[in-house]
C-alpha atoms as a PDB file:
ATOM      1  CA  UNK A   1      36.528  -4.214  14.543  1.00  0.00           C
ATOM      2  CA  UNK A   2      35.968  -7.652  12.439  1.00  0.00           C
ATOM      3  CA  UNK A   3      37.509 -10.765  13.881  1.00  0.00           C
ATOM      4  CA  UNK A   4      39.633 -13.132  12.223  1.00  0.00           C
ATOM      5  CA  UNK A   5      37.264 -15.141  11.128  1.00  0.00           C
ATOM      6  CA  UNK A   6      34.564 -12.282   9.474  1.00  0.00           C
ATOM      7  CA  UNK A   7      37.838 -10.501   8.219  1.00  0.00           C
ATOM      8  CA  UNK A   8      38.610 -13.856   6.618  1.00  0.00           C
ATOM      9  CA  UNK A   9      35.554 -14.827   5.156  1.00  0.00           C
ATOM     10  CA  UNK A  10      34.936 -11.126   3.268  1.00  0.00           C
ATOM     11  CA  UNK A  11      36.305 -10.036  -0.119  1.00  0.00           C
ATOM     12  CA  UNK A  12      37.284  -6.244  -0.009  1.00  0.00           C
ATOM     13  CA  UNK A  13      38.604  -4.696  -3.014  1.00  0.00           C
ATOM     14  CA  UNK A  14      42.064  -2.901  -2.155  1.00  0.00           C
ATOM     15  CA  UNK A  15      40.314   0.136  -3.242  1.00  0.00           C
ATOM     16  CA  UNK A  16      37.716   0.156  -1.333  1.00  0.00           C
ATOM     17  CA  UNK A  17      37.723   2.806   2.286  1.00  0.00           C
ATOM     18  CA  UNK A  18      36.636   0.482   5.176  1.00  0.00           C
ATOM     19  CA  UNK A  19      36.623   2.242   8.334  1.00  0.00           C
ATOM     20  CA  UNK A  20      38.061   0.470  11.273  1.00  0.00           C
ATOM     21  CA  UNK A  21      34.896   0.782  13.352  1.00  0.00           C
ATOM     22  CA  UNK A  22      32.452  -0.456  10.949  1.00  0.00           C
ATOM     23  CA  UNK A  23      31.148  -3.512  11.926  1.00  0.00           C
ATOM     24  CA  UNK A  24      31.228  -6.119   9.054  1.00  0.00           C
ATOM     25  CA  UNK A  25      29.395  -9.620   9.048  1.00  0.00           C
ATOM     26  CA  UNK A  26      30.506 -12.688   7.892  1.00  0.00           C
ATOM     27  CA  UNK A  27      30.712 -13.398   3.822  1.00  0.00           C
ATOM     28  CA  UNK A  28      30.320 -10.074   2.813  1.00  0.00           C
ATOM     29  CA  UNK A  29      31.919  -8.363  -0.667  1.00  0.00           C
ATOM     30  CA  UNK A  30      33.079  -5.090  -0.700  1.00  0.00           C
ATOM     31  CA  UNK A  31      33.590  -3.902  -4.522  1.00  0.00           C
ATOM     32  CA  UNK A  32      36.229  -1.234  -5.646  1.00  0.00           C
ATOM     33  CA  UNK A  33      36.441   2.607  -4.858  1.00  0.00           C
ATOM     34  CA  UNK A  34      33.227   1.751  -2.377  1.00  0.00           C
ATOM     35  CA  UNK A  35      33.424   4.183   0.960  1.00  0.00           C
ATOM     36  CA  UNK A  36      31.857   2.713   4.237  1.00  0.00           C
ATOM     37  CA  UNK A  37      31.924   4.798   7.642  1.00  0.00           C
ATOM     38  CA  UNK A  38      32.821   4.855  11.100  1.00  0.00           C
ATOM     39  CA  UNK A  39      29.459   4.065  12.004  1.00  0.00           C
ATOM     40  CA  UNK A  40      28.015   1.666   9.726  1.00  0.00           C
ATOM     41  CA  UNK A  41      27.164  -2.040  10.068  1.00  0.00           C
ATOM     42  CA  UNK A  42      26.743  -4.695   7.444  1.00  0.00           C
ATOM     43  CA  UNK A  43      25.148  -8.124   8.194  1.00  0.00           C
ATOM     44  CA  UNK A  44      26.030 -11.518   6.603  1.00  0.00           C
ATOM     45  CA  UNK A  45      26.184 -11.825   3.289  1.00  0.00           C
ATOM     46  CA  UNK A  46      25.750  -8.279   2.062  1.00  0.00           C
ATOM     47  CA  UNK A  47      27.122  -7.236  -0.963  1.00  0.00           C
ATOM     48  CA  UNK A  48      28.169  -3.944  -2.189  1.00  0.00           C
ATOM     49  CA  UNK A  49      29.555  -3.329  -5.786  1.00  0.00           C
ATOM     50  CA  UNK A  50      31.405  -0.764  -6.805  1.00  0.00           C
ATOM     51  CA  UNK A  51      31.687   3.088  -6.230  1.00  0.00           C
ATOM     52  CA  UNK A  52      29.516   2.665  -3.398  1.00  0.00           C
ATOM     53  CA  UNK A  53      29.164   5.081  -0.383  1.00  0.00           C
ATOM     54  CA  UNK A  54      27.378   3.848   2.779  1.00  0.00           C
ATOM     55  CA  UNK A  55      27.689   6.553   5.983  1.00  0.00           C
ATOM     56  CA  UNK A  56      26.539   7.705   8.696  1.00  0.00           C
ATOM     57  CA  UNK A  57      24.655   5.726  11.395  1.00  0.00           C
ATOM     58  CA  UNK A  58      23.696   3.301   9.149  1.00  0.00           C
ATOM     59  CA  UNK A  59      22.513  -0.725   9.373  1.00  0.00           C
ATOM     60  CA  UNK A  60      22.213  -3.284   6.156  1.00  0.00           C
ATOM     61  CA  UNK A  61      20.466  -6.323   6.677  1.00  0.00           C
ATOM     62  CA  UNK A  62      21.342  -9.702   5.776  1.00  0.00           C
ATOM     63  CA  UNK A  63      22.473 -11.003   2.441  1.00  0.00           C
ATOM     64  CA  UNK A  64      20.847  -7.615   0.379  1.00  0.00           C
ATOM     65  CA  UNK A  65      22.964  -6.792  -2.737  1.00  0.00           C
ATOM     66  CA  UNK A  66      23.512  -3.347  -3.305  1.00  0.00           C
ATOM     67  CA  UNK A  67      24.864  -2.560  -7.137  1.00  0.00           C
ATOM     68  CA  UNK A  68      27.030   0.088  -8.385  1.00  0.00           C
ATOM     69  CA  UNK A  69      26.653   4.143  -7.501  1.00  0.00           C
ATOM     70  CA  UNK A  70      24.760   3.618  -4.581  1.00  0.00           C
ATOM     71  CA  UNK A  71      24.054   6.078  -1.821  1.00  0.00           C
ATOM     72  CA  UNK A  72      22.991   5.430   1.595  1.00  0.00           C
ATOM     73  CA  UNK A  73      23.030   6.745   5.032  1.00  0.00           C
ATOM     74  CA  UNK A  74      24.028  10.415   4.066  1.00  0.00           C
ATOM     75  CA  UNK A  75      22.349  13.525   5.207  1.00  0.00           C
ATOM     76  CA  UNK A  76      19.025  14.221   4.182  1.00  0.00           C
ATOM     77  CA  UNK A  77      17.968  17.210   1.699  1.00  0.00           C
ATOM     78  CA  UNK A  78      16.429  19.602   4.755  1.00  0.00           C
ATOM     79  CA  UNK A  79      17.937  23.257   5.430  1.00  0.00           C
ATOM     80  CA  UNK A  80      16.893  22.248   8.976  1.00  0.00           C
ATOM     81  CA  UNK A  81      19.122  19.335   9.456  1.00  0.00           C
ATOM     82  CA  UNK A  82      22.171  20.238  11.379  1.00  0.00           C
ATOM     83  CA  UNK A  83      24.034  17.206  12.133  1.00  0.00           C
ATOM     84  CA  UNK A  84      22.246  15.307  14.455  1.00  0.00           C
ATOM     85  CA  UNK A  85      22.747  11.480  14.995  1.00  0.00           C
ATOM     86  CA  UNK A  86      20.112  10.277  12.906  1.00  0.00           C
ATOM     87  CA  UNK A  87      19.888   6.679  11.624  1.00  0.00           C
ATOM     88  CA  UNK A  88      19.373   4.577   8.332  1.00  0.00           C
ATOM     89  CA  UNK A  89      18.387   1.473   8.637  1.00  0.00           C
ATOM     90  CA  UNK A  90      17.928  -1.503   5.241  1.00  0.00           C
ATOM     91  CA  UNK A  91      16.127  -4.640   5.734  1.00  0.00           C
ATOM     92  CA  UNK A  92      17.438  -8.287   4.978  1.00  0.00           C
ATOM     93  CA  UNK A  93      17.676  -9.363   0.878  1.00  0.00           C
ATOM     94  CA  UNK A  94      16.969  -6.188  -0.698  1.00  0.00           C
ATOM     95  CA  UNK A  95      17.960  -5.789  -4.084  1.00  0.00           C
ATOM     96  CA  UNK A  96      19.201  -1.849  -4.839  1.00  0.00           C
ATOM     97  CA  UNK A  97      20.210  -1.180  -8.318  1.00  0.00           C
ATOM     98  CA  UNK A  98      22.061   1.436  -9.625  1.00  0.00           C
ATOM     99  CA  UNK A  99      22.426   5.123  -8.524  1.00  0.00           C
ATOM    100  CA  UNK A 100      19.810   4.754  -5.858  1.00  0.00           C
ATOM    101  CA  UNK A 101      19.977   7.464  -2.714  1.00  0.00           C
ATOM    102  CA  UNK A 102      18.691   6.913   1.072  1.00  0.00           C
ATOM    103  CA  UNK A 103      18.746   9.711   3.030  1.00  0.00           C
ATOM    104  CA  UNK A 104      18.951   9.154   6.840  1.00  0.00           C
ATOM    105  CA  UNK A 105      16.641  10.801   9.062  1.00  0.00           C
ATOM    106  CA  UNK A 106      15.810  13.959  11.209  1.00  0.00           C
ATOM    107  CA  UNK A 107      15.114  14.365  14.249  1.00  0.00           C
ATOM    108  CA  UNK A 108      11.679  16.494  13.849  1.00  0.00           C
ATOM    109  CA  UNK A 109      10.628  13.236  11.799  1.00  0.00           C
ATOM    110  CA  UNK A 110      11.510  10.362  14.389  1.00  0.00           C
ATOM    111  CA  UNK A 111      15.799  10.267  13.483  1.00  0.00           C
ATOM    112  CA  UNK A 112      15.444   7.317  11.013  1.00  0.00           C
ATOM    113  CA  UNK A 113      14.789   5.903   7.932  1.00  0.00           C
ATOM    114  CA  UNK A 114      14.195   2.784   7.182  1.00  0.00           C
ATOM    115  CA  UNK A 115      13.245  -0.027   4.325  1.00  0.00           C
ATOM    116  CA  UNK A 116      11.936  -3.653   5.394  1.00  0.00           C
ATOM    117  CA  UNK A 117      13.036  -6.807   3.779  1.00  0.00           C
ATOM    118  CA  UNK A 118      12.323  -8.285  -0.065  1.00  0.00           C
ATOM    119  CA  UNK A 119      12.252  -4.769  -1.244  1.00  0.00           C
ATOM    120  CA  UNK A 120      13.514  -4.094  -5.058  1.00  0.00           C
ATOM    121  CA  UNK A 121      14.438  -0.932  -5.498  1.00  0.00           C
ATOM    122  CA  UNK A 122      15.245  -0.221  -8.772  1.00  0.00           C
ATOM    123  CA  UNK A 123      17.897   2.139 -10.656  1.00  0.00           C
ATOM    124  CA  UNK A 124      17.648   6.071  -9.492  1.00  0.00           C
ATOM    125  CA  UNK A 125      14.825   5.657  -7.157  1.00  0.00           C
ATOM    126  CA  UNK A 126      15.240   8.355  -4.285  1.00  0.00           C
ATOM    127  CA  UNK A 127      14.150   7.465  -0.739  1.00  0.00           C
ATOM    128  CA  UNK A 128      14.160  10.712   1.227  1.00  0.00           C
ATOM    129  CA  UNK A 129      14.826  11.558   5.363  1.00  0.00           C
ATOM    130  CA  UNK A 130      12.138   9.598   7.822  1.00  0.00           C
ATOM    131  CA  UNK A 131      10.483   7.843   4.641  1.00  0.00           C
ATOM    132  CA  UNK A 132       9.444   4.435   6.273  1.00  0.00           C
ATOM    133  CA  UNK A 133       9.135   1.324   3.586  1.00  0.00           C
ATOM    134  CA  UNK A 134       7.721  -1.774   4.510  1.00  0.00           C
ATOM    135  CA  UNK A 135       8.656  -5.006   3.510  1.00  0.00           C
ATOM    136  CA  UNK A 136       8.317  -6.767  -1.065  1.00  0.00           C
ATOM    137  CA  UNK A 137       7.731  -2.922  -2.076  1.00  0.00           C
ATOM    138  CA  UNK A 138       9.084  -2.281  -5.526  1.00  0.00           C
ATOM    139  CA  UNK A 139       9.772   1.038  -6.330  1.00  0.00           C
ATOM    140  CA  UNK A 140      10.462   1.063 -10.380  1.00  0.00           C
ATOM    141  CA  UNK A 141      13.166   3.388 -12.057  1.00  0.00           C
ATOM    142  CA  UNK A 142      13.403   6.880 -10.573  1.00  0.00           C
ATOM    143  CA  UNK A 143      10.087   6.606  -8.320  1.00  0.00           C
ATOM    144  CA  UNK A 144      10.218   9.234  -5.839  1.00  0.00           C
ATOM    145  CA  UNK A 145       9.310   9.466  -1.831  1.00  0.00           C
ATOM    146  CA  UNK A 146       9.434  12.916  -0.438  1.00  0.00           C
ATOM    147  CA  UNK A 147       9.991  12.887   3.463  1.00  0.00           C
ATOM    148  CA  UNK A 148       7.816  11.203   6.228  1.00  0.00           C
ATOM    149  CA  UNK A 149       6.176   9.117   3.279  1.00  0.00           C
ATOM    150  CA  UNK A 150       4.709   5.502   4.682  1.00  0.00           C
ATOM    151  CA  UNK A 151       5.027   3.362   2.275  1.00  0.00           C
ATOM    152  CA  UNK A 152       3.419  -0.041   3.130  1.00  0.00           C
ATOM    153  CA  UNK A 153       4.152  -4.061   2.866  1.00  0.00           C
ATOM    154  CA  UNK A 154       3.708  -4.949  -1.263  1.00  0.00           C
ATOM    155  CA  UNK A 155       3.188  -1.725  -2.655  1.00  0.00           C
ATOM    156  CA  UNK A 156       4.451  -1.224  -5.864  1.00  0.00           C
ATOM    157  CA  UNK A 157       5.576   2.226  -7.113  1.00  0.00           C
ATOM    158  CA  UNK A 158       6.035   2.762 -10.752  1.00  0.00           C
ATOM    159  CA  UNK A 159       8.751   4.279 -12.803  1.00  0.00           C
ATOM    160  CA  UNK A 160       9.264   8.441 -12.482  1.00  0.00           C
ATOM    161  CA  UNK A 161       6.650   8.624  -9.749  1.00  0.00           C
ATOM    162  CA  UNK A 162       6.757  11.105  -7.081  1.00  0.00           C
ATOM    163  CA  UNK A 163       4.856  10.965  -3.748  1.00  0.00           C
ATOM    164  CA  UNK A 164       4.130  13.910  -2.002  1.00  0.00           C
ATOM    165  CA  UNK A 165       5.700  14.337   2.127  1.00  0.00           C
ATOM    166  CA  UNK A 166       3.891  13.244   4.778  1.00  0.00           C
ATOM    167  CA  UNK A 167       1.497  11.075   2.649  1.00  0.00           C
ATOM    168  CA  UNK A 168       1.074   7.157   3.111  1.00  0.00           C
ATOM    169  CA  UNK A 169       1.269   4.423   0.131  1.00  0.00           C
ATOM    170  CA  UNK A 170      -1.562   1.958   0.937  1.00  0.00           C
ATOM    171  CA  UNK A 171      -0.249  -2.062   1.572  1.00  0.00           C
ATOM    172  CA  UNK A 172      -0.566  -3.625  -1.704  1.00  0.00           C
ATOM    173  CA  UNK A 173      -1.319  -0.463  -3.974  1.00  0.00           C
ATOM    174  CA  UNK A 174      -0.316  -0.135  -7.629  1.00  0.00           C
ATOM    175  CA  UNK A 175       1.075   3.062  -7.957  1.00  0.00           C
ATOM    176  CA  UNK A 176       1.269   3.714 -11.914  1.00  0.00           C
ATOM    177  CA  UNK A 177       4.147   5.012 -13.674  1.00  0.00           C
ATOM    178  CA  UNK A 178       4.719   9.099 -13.835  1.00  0.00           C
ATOM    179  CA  UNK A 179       2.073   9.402 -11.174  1.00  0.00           C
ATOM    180  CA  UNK A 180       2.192  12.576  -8.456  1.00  0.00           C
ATOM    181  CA  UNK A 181       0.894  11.491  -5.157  1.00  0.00           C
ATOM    182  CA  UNK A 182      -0.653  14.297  -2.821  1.00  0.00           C
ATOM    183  CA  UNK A 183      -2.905  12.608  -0.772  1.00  0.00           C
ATOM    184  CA  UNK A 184      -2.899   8.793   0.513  1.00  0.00           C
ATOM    185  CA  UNK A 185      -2.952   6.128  -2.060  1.00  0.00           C
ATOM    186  CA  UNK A 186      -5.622   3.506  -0.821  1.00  0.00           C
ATOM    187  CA  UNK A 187      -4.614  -0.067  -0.163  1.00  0.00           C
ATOM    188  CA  UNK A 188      -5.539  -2.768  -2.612  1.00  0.00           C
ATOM    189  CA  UNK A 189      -6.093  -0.247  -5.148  1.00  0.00           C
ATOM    190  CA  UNK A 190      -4.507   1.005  -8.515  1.00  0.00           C
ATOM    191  CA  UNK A 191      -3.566   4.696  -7.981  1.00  0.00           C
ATOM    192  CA  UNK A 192      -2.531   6.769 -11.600  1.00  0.00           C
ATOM    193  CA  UNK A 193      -1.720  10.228 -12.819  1.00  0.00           C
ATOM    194  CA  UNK A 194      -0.790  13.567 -12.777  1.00  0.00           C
ATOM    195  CA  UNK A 195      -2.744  14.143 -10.229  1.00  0.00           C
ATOM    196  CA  UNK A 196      -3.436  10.394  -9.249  1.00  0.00           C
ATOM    197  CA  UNK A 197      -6.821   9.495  -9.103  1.00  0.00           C
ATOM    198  CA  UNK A 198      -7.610   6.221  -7.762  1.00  0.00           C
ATOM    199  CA  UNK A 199      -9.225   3.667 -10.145  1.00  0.00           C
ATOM    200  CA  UNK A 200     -10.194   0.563  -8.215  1.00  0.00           C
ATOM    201  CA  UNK A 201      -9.223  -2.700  -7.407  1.00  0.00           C
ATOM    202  CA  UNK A 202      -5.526  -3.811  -8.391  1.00  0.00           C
ATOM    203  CA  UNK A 203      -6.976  -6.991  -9.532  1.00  0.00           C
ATOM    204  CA  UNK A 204      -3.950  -8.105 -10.952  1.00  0.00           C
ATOM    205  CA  UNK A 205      -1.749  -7.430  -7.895  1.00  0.00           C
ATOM    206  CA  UNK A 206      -4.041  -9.082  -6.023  1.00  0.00           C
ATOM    207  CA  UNK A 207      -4.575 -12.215  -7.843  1.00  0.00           C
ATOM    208  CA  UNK A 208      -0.469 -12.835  -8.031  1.00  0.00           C
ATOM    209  CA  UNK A 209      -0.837 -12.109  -4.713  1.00  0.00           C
ATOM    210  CA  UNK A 210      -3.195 -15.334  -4.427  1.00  0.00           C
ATOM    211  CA  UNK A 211      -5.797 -13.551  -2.785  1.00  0.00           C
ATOM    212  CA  UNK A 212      -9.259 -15.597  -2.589  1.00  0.00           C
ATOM    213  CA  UNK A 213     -12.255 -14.035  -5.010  1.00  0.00           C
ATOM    214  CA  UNK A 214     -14.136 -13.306  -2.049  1.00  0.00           C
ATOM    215  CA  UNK A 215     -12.111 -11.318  -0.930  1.00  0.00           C
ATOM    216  CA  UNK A 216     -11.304  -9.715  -3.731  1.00  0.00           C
ATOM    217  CA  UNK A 217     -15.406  -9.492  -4.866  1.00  0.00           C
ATOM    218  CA  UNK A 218     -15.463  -7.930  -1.057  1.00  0.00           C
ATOM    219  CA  UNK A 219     -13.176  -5.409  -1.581  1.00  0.00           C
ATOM    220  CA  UNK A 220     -14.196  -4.339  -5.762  1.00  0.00           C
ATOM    221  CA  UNK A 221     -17.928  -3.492  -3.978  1.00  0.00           C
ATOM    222  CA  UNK A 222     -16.302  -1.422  -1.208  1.00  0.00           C
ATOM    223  CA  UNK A 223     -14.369   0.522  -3.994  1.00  0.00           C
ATOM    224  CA  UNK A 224     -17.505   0.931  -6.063  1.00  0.00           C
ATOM    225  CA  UNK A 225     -18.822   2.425  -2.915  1.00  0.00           C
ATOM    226  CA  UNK A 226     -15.969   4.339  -2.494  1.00  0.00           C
ATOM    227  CA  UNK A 227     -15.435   5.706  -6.278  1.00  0.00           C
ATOM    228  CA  UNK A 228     -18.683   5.584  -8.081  1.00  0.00           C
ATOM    229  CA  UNK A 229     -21.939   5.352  -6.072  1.00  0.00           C
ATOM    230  CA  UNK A 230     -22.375   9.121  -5.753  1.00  0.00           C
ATOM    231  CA  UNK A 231     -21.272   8.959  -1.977  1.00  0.00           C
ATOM    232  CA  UNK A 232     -19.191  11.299   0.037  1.00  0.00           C
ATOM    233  CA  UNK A 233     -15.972   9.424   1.359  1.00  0.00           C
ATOM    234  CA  UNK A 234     -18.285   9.307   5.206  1.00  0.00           C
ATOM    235  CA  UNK A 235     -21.217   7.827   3.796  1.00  0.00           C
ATOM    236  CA  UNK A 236     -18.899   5.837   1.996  1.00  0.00           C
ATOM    237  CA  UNK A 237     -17.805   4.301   4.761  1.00  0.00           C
ATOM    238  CA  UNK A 238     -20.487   3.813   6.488  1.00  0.00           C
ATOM    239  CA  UNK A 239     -22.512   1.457   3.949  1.00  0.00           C
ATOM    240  CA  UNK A 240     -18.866  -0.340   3.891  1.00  0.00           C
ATOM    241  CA  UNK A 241     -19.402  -1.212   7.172  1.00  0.00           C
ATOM    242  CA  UNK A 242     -22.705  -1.900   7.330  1.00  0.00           C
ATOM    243  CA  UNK A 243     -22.539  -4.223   3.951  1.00  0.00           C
ATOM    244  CA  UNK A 244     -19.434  -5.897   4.188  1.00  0.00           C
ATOM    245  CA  UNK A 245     -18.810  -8.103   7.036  1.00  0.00           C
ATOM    246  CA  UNK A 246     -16.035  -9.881   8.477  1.00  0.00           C
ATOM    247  CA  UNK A 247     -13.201  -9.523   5.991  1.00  0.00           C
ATOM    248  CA  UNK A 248     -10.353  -8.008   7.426  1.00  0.00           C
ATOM    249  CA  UNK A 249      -8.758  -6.250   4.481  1.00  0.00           C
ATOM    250  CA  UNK A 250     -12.536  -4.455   4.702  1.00  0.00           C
ATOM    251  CA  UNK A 251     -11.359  -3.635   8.013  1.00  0.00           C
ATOM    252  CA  UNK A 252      -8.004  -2.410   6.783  1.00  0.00           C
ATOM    253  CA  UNK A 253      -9.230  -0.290   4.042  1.00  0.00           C
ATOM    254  CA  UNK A 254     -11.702   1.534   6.643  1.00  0.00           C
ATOM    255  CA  UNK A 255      -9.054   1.981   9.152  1.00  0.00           C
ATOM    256  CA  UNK A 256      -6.899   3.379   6.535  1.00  0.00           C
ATOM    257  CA  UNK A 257      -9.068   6.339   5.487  1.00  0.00           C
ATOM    258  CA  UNK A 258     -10.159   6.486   8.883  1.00  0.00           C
ATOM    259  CA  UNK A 259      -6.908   7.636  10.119  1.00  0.00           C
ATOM    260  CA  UNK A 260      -5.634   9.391   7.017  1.00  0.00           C
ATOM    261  CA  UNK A 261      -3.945  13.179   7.754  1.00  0.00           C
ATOM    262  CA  UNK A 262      -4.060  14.289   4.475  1.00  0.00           C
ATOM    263  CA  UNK A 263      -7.016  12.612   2.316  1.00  0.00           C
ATOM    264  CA  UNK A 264      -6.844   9.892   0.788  1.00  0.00           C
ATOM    265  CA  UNK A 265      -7.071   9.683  -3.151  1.00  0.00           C
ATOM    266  CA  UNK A 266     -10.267   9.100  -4.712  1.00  0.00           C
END
């Protein structure tokens, strides 16, 4: 139940369907005809415009503003899902626009689902059960995540992309607009088409970014190894390593395909 003083300090629209056991912070608005459950929580400052519906076991960070026709927290689009107590779980100052869905999670895929902080989610993008978003990702207008997709800190996804289950988004990859993802996009790297191919260095990501050029000039040579010198993705790897020394988003980018499940996009 809110206290006095958080029950004072919040707007909520007459309209609006506040359960009594949701657990509001301070300074939050709650717009007309929105719907929050028994089980959700709101931190400070949150925000949620109209014809809104937040359920389930669901948590909203801090001061994130969350715009009209938003869905979040119901139950994820899986015939195997049968009602367990799965989670959702939105970072602090995210910025959701309009007609976006969150589906919480399942239990075969950890029971949550969950976006970091600085995200901008823009209008109709879908984030499916167990996806797990890291924090300043931008997803543009209608992107897509399948379930279990990683999606790492400051990627960007563009408009009407989909990304295949199970697969990983790479921290700092450009994913291009009407893109289809089946295999793991790299980090640092501009990923586009239908299917994606990878096509180097997102140089301008990563100089807004304020990366250093040595860094950068590091990373272009390990692509060219990667994309153009004729090399299988091992041997790739290995002149990486044996080449480029002591740069750690060298390291990053090896450990990345390293690890990868599915293949990573090349």
């Amino acid at each position: 139940m809110q206290s006095e003083k958080q029950s004072q300090s919040n707007q909520i629209h007459s309209s609006a369907i506040v359960s009594p056991s949701a657990r509001i912070g301070d300074g939050c608005y709650i717009g007309p005809y929105v719907t929050i459950g028994d089980n959700v929580e709101l931190g400070n400052g949150v925000r949620i415009d109209s014809h809104c519906v937040v359920d389930g076991r669901t948590r909203i960070g801090d001061e994130t503003h969350i715009y009209p026709f938003v869905s979040i927290g119901l139950p994820p689009q899986d015939l195997k899902f049968a009602g367990e107590d799965t989670e959702t779980e939105i970072g602090r100052r995210n910025r959701i626009r309009e007609f976006v869905t969150v589906h919480r999670g399942t239990t075969g895929g950890g029971g949550i689902t969950r976006t970091g902080d600085d995200c901008f989610l823009m209008a109709q993008t879908h984030i499916a059960h167990d996806c797990l978003i890291g924090n300043n990702v931008i997803m543009a207008n209608a992107a897509t995540l399948a379930g279990h997709v990683i999606v790492q800190d400051g990627a960007n996804i563009g408009a009407y992309s989909g990304v295949h289950q199970f697969c990983r988004v790479g921290r700092e990859a450009y994913v291009g607009g009407y893109s289809v993802v089946v295999k793991d996009a790299l980090p640092f790297a501009l990923t586009v088409g239908n299917h994606a191919k990878c096509y180097g260095l997102n140089k301008v990501g990563m100089r807004r970014r304020g990366y250093s050029r040595e860094t950068m000039d590091a990373l272009h040579h390990a692509f060219h190894l990667l994309l153009t010198a004729k090399l299988n993705t091992s041997q790739a790897v290995e002149r990486i390593r044996a080449e480029i020394k002591n740069v750690p988003e060298i390291d990053e980018l090896v450990t990345f395909i390293e690890s990868s499940q599915r293949g990573v996009v090349k």
